[in-house]
Protein backbone atom coordinates (compact mmCIF):
# COMPACT_ATOMS: atom_id res chain seq x y z
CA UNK A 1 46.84 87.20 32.13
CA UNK A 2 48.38 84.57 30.07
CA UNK A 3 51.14 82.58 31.12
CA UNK A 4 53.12 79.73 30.18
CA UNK A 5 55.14 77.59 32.62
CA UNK A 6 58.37 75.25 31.67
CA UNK A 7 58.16 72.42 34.16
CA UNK A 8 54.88 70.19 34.77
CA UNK A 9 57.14 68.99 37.73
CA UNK A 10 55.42 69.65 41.58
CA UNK A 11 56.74 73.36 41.33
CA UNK A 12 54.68 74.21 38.14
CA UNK A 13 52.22 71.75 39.02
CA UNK A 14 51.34 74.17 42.05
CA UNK A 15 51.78 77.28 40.77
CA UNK A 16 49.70 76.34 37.72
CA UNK A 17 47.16 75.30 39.72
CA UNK A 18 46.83 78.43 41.47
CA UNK A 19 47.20 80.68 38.78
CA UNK A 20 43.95 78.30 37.29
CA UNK A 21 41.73 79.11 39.93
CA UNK A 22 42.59 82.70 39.64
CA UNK A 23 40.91 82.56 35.94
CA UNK A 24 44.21 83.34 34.09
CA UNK A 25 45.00 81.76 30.92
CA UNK A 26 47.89 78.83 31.45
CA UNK A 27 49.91 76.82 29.44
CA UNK A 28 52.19 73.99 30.82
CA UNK A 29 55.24 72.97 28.83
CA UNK A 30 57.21 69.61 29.95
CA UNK A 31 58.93 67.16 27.43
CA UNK A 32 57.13 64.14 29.56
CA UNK A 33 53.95 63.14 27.87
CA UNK A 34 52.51 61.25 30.83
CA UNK A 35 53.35 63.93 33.43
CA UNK A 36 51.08 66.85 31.19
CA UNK A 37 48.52 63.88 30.29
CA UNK A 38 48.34 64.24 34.77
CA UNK A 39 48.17 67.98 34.84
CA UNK A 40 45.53 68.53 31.70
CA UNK A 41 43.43 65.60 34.03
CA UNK A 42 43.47 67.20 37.34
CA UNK A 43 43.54 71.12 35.91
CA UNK A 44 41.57 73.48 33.92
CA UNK A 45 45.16 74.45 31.85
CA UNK A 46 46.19 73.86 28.46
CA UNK A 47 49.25 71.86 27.77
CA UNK A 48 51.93 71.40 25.07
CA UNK A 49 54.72 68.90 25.01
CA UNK A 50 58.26 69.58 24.41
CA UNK A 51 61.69 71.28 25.65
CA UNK A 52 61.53 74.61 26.88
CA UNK A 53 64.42 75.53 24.89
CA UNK A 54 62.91 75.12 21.73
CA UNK A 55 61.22 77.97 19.98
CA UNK A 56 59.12 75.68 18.03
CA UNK A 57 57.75 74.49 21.11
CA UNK A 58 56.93 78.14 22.96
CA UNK A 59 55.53 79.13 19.67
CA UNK A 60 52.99 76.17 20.26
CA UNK A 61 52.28 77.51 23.82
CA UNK A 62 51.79 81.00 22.10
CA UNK A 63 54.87 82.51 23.80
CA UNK A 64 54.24 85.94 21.95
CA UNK A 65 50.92 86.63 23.45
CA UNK A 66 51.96 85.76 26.88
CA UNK A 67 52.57 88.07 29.87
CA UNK A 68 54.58 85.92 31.50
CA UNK A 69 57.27 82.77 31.39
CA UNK A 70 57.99 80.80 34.50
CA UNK A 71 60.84 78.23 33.82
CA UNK A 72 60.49 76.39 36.94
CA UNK A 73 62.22 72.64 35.63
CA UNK A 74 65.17 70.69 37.86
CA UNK A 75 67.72 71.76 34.89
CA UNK A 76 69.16 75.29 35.44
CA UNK A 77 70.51 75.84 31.87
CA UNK A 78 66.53 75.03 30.41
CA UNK A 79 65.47 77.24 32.22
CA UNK A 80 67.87 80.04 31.56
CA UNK A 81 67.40 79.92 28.05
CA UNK A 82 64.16 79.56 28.30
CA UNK A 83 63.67 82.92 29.84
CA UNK A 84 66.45 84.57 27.34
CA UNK A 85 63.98 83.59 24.50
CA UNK A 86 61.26 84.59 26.24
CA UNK A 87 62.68 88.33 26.81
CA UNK A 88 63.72 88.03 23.11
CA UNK A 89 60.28 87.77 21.92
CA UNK A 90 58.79 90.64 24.11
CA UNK A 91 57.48 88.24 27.25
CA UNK A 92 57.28 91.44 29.85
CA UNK A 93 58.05 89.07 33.14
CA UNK A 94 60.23 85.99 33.41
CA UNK A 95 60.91 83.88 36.19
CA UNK A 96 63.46 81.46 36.51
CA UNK A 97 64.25 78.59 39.18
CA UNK A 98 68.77 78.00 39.60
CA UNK A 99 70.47 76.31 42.06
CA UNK A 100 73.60 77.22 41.22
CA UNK A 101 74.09 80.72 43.07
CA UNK A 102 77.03 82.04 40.33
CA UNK A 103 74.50 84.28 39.06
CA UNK A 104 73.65 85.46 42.68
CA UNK A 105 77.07 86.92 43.34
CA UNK A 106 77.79 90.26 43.56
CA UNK A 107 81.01 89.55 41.39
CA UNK A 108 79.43 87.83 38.78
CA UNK A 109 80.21 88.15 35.64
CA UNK A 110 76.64 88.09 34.19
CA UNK A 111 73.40 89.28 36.23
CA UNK A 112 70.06 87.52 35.88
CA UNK A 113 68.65 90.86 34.50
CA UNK A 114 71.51 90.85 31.53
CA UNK A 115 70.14 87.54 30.58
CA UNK A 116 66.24 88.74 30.25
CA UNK A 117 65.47 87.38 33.67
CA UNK A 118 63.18 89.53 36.25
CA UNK A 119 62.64 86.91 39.28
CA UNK A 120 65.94 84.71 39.80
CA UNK A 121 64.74 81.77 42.58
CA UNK A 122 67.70 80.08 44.60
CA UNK A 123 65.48 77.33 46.01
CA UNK A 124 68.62 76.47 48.97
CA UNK A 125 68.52 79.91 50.56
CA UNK A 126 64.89 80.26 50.91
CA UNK A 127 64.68 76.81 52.51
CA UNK A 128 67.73 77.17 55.12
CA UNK A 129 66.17 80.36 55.89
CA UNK A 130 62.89 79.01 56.91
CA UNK A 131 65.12 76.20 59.06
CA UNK A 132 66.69 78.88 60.83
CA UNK A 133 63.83 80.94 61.99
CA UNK A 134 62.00 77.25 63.17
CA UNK A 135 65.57 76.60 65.16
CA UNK A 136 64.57 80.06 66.50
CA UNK A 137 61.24 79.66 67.61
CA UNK A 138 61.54 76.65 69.62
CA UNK A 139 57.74 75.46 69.90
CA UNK A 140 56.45 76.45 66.19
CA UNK A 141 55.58 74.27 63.14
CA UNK A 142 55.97 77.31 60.92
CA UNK A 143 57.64 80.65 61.20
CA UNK A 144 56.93 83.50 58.45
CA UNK A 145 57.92 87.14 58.83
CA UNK A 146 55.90 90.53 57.80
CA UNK A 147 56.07 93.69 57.34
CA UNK A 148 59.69 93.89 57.27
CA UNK A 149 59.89 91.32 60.35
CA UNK A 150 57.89 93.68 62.54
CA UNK A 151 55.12 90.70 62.45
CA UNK A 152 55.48 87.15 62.85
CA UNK A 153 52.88 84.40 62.27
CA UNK A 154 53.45 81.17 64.06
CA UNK A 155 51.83 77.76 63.65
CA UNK A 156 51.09 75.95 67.18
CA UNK A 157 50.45 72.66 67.54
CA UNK A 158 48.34 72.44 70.64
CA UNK A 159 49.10 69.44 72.51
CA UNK A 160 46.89 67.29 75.00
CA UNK A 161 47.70 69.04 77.98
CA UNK A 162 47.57 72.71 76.66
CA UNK A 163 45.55 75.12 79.25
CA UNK A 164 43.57 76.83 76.47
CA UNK A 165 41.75 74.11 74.85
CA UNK A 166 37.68 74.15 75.38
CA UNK A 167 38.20 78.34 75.61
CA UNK A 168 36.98 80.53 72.65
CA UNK A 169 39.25 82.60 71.26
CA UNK A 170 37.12 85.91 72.65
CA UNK A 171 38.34 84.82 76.24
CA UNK A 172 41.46 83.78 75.37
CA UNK A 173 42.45 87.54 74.16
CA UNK A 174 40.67 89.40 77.05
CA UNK A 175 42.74 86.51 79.64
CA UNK A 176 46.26 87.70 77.66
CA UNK A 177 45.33 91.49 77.52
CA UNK A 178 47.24 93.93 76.78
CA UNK A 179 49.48 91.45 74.86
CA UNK A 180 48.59 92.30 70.78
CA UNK A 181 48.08 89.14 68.97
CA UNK A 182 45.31 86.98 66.76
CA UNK A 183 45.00 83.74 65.47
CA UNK A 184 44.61 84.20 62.03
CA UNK A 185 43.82 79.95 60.98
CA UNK A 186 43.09 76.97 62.85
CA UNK A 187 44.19 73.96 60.35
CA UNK A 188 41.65 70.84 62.02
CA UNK A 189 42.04 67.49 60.71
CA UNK A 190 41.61 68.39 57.03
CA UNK A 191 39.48 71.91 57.49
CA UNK A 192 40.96 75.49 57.27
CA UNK A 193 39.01 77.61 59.20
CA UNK A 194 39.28 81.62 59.34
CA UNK A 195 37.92 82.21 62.86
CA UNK A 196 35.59 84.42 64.36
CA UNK A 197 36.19 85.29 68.66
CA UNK A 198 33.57 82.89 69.18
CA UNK A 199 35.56 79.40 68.03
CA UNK A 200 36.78 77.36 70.54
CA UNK A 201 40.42 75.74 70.75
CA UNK A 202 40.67 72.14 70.25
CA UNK A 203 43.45 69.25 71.03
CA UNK A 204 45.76 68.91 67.79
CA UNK A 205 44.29 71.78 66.53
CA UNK A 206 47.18 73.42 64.36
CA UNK A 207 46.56 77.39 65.61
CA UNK A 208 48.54 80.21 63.39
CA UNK A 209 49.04 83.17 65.50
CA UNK A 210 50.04 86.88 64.61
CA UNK A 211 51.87 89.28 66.69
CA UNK A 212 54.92 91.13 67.14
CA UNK A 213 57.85 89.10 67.85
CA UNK A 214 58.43 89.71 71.11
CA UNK A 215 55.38 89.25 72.26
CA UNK A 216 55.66 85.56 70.74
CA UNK A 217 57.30 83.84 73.46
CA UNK A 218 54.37 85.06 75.67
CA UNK A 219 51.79 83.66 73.55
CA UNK A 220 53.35 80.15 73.23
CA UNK A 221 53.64 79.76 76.80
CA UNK A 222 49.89 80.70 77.10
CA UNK A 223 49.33 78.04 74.87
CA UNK A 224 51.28 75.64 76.52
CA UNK A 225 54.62 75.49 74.37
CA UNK A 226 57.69 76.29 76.05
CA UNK A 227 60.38 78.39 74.68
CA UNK A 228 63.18 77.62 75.87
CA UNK A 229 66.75 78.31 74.00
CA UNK A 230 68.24 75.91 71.62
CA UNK A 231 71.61 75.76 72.26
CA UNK A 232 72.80 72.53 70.96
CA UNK A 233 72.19 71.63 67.71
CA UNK A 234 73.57 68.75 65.04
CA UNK A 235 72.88 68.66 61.52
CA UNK A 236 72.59 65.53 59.33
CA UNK A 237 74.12 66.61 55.72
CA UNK A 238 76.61 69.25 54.38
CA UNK A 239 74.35 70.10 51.50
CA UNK A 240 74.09 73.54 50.33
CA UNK A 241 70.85 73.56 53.10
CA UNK A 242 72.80 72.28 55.64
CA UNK A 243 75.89 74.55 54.83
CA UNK A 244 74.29 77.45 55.06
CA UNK A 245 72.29 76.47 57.63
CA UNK A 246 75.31 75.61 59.86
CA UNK A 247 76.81 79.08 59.00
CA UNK A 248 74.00 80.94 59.57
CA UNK A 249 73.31 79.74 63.44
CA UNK A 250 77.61 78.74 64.01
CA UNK A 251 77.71 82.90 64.13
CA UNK A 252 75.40 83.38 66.91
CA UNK A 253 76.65 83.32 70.35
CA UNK A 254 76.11 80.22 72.58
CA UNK A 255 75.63 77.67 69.42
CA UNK A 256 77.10 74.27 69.56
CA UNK A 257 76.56 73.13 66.13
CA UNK A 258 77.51 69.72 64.74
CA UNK A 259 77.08 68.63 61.14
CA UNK A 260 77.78 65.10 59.79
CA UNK A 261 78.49 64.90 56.26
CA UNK A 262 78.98 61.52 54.40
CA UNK A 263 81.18 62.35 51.69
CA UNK A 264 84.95 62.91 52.90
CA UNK A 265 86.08 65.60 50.48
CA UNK A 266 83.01 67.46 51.36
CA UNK A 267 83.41 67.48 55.09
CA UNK A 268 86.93 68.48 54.91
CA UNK A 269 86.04 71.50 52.96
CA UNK A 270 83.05 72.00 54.99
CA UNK A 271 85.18 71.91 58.02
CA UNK A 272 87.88 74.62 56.72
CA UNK A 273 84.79 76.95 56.11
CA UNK A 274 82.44 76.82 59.22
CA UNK A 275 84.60 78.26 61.53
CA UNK A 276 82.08 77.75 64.50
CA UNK A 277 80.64 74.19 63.40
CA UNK A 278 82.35 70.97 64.31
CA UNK A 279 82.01 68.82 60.90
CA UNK A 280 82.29 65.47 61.13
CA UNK A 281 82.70 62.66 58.36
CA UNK A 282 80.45 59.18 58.76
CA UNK A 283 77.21 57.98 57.61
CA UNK A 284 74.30 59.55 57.97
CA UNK A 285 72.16 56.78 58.17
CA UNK A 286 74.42 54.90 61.29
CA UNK A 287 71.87 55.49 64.02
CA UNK A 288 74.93 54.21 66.33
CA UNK A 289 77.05 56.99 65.46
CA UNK A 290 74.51 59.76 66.10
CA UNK A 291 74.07 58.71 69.36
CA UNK A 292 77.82 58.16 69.72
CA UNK A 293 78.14 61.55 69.02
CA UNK A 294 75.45 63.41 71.26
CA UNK A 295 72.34 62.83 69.35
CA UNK A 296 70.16 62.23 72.76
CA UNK A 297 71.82 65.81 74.17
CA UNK A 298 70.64 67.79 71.53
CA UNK A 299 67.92 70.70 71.79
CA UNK A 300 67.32 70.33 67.94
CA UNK A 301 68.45 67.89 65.30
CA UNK A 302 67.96 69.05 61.28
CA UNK A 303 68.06 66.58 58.44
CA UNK A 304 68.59 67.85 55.31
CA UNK A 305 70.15 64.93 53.40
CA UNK A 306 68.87 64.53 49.78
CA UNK A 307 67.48 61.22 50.62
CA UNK A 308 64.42 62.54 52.59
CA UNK A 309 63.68 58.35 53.84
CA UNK A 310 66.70 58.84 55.97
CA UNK A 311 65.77 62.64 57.10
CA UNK A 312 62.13 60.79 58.39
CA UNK A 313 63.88 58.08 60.23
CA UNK A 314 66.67 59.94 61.67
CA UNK A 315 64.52 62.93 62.70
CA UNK A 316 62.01 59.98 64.52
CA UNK A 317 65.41 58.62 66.56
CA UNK A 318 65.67 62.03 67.93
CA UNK A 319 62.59 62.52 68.80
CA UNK A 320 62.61 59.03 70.59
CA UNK A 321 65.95 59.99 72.19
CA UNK A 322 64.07 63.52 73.61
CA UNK A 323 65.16 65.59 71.19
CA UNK A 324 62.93 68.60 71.69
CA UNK A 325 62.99 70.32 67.99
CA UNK A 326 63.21 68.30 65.07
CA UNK A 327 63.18 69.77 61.55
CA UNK A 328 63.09 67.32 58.16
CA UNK A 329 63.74 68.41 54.77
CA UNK A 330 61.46 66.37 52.27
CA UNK A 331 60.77 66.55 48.53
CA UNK A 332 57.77 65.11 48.32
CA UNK A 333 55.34 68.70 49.74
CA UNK A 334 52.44 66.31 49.96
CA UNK A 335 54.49 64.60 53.11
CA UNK A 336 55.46 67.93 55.09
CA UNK A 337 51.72 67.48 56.47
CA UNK A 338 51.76 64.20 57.51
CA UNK A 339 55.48 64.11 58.98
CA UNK A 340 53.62 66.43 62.18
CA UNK A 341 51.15 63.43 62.38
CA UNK A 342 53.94 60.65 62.79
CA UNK A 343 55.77 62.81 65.34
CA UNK A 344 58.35 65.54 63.48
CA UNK A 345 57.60 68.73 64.90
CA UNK A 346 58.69 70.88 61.33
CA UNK A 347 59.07 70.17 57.97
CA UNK A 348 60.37 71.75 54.99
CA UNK A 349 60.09 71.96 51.04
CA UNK A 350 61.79 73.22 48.72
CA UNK A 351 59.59 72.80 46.20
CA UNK A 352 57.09 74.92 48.21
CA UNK A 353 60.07 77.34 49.34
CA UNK A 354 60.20 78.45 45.26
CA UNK A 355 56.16 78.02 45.07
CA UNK A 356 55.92 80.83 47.44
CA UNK A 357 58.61 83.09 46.44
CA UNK A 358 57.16 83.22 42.51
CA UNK A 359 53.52 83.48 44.23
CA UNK A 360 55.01 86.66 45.80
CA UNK A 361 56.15 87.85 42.67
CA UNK A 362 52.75 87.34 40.88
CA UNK A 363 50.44 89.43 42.95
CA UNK A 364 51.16 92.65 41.65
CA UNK A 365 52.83 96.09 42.91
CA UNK A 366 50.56 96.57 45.71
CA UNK A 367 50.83 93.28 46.94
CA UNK A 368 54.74 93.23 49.10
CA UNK A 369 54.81 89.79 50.20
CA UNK A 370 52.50 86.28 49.71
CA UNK A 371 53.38 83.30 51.65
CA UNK A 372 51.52 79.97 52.09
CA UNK A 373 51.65 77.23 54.60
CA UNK A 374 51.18 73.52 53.30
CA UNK A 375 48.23 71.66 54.35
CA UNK A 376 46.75 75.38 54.89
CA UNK A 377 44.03 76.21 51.75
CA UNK A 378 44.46 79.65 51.72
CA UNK A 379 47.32 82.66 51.11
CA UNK A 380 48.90 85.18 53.44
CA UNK A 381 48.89 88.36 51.90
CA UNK A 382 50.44 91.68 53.22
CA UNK A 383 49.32 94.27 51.17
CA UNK A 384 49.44 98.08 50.74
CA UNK A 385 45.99 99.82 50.48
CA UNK A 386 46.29 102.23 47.45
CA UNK A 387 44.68 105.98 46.90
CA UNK A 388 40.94 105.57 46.42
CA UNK A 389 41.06 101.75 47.20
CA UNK A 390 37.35 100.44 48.49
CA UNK A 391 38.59 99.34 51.50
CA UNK A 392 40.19 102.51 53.06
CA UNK A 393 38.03 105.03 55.48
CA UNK A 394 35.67 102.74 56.42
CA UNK A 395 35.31 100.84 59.81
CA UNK A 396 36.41 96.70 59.09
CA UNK A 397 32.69 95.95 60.36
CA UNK A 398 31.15 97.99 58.14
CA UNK A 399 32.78 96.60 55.00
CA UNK A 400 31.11 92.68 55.28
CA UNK A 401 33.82 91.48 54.29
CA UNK A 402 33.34 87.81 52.40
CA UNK A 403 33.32 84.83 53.85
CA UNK A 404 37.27 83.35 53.96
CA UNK A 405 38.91 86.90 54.33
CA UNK A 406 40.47 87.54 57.48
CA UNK A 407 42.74 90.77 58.12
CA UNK A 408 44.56 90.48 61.31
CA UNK A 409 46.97 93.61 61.29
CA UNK A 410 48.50 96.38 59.77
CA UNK A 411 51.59 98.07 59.44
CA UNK A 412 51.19 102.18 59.90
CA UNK A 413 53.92 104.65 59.95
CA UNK A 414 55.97 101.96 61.69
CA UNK A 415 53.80 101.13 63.93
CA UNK A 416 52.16 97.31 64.36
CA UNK A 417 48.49 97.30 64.81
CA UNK A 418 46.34 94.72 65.42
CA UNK A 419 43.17 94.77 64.03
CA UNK A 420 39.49 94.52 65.11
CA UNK A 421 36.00 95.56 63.99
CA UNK A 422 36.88 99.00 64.49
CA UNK A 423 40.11 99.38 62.42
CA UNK A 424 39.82 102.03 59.46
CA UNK A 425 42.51 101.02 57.04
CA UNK A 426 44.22 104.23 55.72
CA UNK A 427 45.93 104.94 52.45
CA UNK A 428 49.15 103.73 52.48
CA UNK A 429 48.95 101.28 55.21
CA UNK A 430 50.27 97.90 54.43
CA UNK A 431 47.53 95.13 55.91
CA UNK A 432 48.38 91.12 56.60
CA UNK A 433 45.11 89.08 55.24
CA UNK A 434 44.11 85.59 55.12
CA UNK A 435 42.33 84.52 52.28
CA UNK A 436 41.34 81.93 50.99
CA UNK A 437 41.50 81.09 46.87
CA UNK A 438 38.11 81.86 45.84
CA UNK A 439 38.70 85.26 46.89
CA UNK A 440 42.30 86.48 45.86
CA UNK A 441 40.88 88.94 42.86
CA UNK A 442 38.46 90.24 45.44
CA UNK A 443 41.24 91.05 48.25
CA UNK A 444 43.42 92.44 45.46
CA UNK A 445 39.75 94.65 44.33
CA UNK A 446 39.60 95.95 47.80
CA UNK A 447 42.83 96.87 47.94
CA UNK A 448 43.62 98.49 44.60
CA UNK A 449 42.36 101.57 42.90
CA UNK A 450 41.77 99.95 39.58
């Protein structure tokens, strides 16, 4: 597959990358001469320099025999036309990145499939939604939904004291029986490892487990992490995050939500909106107003200022103060690893929120949903075995599956299973798999009927 990407920024820096390794042909358009010189040194991609907008330029990056165009830049309007042109001139699939959400609406004038555009990415809704389902789970690092949020995998930080550390994994499943569950990764130091029952738990090991979500909470106090409910939260910024952030958990019942927003005019709109939230105007960097306000009383603090120094800092107070959830929004994806190290309990991209929503898109019919965790080398798949596939009928232990594949459930006439060595996958079912990159095409082999 051939496809050309406007925007050598982080965003298409990642997703060029992985589409690389996959063997597909790529070609990276920017109008910054030192960022592509970057790209064409660290990746096997072709790259062409100029605006996105300009049909002399996508000519150059051989726009007509490509399958696909993903505008992916920080200006909405380049990357809008960019896709037009690209629909023009017979691209099948575009993708665009916006930020604005006017073509979102239901009352919109125009629709992002009027315009030539298949995939439409609104960065700020994928990102607050990730926020709220960490506010949710009170002792997870990461929080992704399946199978039409009948599965949940959640990243576990296993502290000092946690009772399972020095037990395999084996004993640690027959200990929690009948409860349905499997740790799918252990992220140690800088390894990934897909585990077999024989691996043994570790302090600081980063575990990602898979169950149903009610049987969550059960799991995380097994491992030591207590759920209790967060009740109390403030939030540091009234941007389009925090806003909808603020709305989405002001509707539940028993919230106490706070958000501080710097700019007056903002606040006082915010404030007229959120009909649950207290809003509040004042700096967001005046540590003695946060406490002033409640900051050590909190169950979780969120900072999702656009100055991501100040998210660090403030999230660290809290933390000092005893905050017990803390959740930082950063640009920079190569520091949502390292803020776990220095203390923060979550972090969050939005660069990597649109990373994973175009990876989704790129995998193909049978693939429903791809999702990827940062500092994590490999991809979450949840897949739908088709007619004929290689991998349905026949016992998981009798397929040798290669090494970094993992399946750890599937989805069957509604029902959640978890799997083992004796799981038959049937046609139809839809399965969640680790993998790591090597082996995408051959998970996708397994799976399809082509």
């Amino acid at each position: 597959m051939r496809v050309v990407i406007i925007g050598a920024g982080e965003v298409g820096f990642d997703v060029a990358r992985t589409l690389s390794l996959e063997q597909h042909d790529v070609v990276v358009v920017d109008t910054d001469p030192t960022v592509l010189e970057q790209v064409a040194q660290r990746l096997d991609v072709l790259t062409v320099q100029g605006s996105g907008t300009s049909i002399h330029t996508l000519e150059a990056a051989g726009i007509r025999e490509a399958d696909m165009l993903i505008a992916v830049t920080a200006i909405d309007e380049v990357n809008l036309i960019a896709c037009m042109i690209a629909d023009r001139l017979g691209v099948p699939t575009t993708v665009a990145r916006v930020r604005s959400d006017v073509l979102g609406r239901a009352e919109s004038v125009l629709q992002a499939s009027e315009l030539g555009i298949d995939l439409l990415i609104h960065p700020e809704e994928s990102t607050a939604a990730e926020i709220v389902r960490l506010i949710r789970r009170a002792g997870a690092t990461d929080v992704l939904n399946f199978c039409d949020g009948r599965l949940q995998l959640v990243g576990m930080r296993l502290d000092p004291g946690a009772p399972v550390l020095g037990r395999s994994l084996r004993e640690l499943a027959a200990e929690l029986a009948p409860l349905r569950f499997r740790v799918m990764a252990i992220s140690r130091g800088f390894r990934t490892i897909l585990p077999h029952g024989d691996e043994r738990l570790q302090r600081n090991d980063q575990i990602f487990v898979l169950a149903r979500p009610d049987e969550i909470p059960v799991v995380a106090r097994a491992m030591g992490k207590l759920e209790a409910p967060i009740q109390r939260i403030m939030i540091l910024g009234g941007t389009k995050v925090g806003a909808q952030v603020a709305r989405q958990l002001g509707d539940e019942k028993n919230r106490q939500i706070k958000l501080i927003e710097p700019d007056r005019e903002q606040a006082e709109q915010l404030a007229e909106e959120l009909e649950h939230v207290l809003v509040l105007h004042g700096d967001v960097t005046d540590i003695d107003l946060l406490v002033s306000e409640g900051l050590g009383e909190m169950d979780a603090f969120v900072a999702v200022t656009d100055d991501e120094e100040s998210n660090l800092v403030t999230c660290l107070m809290a933390k000092h103060l005893g905050v017990r959830k803390t959740v930082a929004l950063l640009s920079k994806t190569a520091y949502v690893p390292i803020s776990q190290a220095i203390g923060l309990d979550a972090a969050v991209s939005q660069k990597l929120a649109v990373s994973r929503e175009i990876l989704r898109f790129l995998r193909g019919r049978h693939v429903l949903s791809v999702a990827t965790v940062y500092g994590l080398n490999a991809e979450i798949l949840e897949i739908e075995a088709k007619p004929r596939a290689p991998i349905v009928r026949k016992p998981l232990k009798a397929l040798k599956l290669p090494r970094g594949v993992l399946i750890g459930a599937l989805l069957r006439n509604g029902q959640v299973e978890i799997a083992t060595g004796d799981t038959q996958i049937q046609e139809g079912d839809r399965a969640i798999v680790f993998v790591t990159p090597d082996q995408l095409v051959e998970v996708e082999r397994l799976f399809d009927n082509r």
